[in-house]
C-alpha atoms as a PDB file:
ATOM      1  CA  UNK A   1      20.155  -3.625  -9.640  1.00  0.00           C
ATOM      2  CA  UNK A   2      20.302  -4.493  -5.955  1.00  0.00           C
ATOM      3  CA  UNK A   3      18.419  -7.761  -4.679  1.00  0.00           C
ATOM      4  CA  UNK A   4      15.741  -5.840  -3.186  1.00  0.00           C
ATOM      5  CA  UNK A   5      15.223  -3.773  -6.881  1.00  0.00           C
ATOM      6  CA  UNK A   6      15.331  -7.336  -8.283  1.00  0.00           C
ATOM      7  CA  UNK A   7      12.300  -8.583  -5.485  1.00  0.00           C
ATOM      8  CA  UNK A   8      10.259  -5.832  -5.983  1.00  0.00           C
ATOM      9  CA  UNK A   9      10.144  -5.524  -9.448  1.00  0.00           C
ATOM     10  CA  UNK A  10       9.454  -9.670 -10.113  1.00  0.00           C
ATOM     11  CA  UNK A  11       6.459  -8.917  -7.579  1.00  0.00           C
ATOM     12  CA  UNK A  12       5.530  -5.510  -9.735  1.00  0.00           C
ATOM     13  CA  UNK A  13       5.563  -8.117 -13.048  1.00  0.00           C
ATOM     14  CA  UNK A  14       3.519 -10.386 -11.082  1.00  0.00           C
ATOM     15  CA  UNK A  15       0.830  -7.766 -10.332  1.00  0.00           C
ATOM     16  CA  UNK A  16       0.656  -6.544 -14.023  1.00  0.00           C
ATOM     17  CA  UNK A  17       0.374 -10.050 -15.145  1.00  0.00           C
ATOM     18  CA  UNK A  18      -2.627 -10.472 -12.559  1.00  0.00           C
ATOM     19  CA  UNK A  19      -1.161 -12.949 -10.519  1.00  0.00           C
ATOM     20  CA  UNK A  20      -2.160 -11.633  -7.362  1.00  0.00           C
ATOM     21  CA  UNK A  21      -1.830 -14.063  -5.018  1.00  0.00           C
ATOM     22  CA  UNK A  22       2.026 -14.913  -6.395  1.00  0.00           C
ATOM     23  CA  UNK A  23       2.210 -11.133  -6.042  1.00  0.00           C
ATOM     24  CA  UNK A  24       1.285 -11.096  -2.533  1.00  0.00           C
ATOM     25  CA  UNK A  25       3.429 -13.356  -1.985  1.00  0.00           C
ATOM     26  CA  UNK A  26       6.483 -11.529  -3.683  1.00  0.00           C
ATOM     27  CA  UNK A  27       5.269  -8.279  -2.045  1.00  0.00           C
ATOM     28  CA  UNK A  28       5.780 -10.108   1.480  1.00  0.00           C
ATOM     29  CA  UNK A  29       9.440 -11.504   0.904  1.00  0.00           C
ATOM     30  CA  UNK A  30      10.137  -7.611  -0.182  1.00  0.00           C
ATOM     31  CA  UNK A  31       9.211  -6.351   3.575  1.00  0.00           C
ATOM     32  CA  UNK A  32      11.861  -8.770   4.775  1.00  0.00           C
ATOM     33  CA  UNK A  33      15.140  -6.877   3.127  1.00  0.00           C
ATOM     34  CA  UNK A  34      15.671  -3.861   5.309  1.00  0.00           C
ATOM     35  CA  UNK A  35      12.899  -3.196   8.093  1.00  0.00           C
ATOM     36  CA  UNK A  36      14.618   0.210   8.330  1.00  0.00           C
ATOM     37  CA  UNK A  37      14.474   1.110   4.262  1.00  0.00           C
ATOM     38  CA  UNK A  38      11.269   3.043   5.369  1.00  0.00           C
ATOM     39  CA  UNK A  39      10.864   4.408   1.201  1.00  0.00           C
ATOM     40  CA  UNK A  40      10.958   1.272  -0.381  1.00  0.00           C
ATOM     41  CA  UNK A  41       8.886  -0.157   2.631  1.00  0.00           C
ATOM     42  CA  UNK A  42       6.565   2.259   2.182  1.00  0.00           C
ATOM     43  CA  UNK A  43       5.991   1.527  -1.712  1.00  0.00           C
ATOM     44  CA  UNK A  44       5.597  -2.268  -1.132  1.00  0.00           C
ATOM     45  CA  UNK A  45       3.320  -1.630   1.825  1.00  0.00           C
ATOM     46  CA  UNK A  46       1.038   0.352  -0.820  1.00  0.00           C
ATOM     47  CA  UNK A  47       1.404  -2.231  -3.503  1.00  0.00           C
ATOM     48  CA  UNK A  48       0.290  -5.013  -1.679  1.00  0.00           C
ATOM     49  CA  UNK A  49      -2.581  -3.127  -0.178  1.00  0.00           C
ATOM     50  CA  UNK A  50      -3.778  -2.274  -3.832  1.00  0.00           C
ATOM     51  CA  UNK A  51      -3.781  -6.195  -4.587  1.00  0.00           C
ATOM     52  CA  UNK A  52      -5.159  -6.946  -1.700  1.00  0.00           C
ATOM     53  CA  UNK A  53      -7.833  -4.587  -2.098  1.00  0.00           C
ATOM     54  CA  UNK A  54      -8.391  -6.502  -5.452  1.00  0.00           C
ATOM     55  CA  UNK A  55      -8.648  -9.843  -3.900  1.00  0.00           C
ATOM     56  CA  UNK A  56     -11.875  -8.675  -1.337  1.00  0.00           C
ATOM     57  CA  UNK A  57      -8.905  -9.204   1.649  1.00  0.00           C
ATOM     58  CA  UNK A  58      -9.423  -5.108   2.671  1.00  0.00           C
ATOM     59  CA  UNK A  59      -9.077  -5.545   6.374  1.00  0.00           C
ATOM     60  CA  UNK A  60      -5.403  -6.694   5.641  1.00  0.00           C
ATOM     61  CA  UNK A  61      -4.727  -3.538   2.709  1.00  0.00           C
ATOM     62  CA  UNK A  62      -6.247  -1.378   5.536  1.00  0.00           C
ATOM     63  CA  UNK A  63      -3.359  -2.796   7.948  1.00  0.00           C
ATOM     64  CA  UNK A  64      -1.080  -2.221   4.778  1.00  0.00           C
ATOM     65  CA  UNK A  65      -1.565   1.536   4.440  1.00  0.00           C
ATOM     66  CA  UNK A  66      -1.627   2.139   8.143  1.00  0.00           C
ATOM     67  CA  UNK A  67       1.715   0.217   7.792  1.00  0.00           C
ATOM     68  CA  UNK A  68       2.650   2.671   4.925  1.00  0.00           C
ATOM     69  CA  UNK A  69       1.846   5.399   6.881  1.00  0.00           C
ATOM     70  CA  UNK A  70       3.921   5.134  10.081  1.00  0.00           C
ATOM     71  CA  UNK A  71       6.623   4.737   7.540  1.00  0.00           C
ATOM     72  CA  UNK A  72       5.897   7.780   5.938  1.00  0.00           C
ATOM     73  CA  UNK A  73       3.208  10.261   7.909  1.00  0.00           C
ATOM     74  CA  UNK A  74       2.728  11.959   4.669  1.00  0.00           C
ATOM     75  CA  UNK A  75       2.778   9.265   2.253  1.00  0.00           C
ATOM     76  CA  UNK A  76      -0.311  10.601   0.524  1.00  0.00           C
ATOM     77  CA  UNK A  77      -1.297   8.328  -1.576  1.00  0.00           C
ATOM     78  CA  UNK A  78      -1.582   5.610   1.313  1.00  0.00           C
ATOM     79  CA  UNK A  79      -4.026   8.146   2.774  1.00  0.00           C
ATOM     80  CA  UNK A  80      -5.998   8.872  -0.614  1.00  0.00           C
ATOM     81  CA  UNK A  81      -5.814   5.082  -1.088  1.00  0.00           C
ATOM     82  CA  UNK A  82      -7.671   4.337   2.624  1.00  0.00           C
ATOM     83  CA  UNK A  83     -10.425   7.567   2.039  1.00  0.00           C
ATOM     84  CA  UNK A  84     -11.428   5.765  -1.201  1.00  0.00           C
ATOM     85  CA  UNK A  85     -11.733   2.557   0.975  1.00  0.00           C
ATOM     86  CA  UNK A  86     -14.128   4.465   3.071  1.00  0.00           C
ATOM     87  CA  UNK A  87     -16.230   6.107   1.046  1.00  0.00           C
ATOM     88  CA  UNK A  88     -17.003   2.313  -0.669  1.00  0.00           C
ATOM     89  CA  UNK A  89     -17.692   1.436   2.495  1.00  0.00           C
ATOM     90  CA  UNK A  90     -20.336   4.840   2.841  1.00  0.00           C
ATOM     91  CA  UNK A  91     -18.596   5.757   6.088  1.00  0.00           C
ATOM     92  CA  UNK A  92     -18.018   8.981   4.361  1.00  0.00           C
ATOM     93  CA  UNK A  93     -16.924  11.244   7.433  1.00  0.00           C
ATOM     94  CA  UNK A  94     -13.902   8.989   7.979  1.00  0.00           C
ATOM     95  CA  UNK A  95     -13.456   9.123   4.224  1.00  0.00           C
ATOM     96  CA  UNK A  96     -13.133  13.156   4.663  1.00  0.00           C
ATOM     97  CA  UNK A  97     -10.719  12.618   6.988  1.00  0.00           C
ATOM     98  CA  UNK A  98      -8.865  10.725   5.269  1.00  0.00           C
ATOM     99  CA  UNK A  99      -9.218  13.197   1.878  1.00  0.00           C
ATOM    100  CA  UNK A 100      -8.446  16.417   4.402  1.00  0.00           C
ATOM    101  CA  UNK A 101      -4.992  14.327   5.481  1.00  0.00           C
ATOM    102  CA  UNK A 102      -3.947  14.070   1.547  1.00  0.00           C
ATOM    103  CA  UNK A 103      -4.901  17.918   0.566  1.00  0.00           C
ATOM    104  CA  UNK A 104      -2.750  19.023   4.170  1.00  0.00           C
ATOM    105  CA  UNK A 105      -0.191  17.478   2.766  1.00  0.00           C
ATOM    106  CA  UNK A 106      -0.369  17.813  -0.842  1.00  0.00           C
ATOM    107  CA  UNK A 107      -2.401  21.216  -1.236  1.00  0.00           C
END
């Protein structure tokens, strides 16, 4: 298992054991491997945005997914992730949007 395997899954064991600030953290050392690994990127980027999500800090999981998403334009769950994000926040056409980008993609 490479080092960056080895990061990501000690920050994945610190999510399921609810540590979510360690797991931040741990998420955050992950994005500093290979700026260019753009699917593994893209996975962290969406795992930290989940905790963060968790932890009331949505402004920067918002940031996350957007990151997720110029990694991967059709990363759909990035997409499905920020229309649920919307629709809590009742700004429901942007939530549409946001549903309408994941069912292009994935129909």
């Amino acid at each position: 298992m490479s080092k960056m395997e080895k990061a990501k899954a000690a920050a994945e064991e610190e999510q399921k054991a609810q540590n979510f600030y360690k797991a931040i953290e741990a998420y955050a050392e992950c994005l500093n491997f290979d700026p260019l690994n753009v699917e593994y990127n893209q996975t962290v980027l969406y795992n930290r945005a989940c905790i963060l999500i968790r932890t009331g800090q949505n402004d920067k999981a918002m940031a996350d997914l957007d990151r997720a998403i110029k990694c991967n334009p059709e990363f759909v769950q990035a997409y499905f992730k920020k229309g649920d994000m919307k629709l809590d926040q009742k700004l429901y056409d942007e939530a549409i949007g946001e549903y309408s980008k994941v069912k292009h993609f994935n129909p």
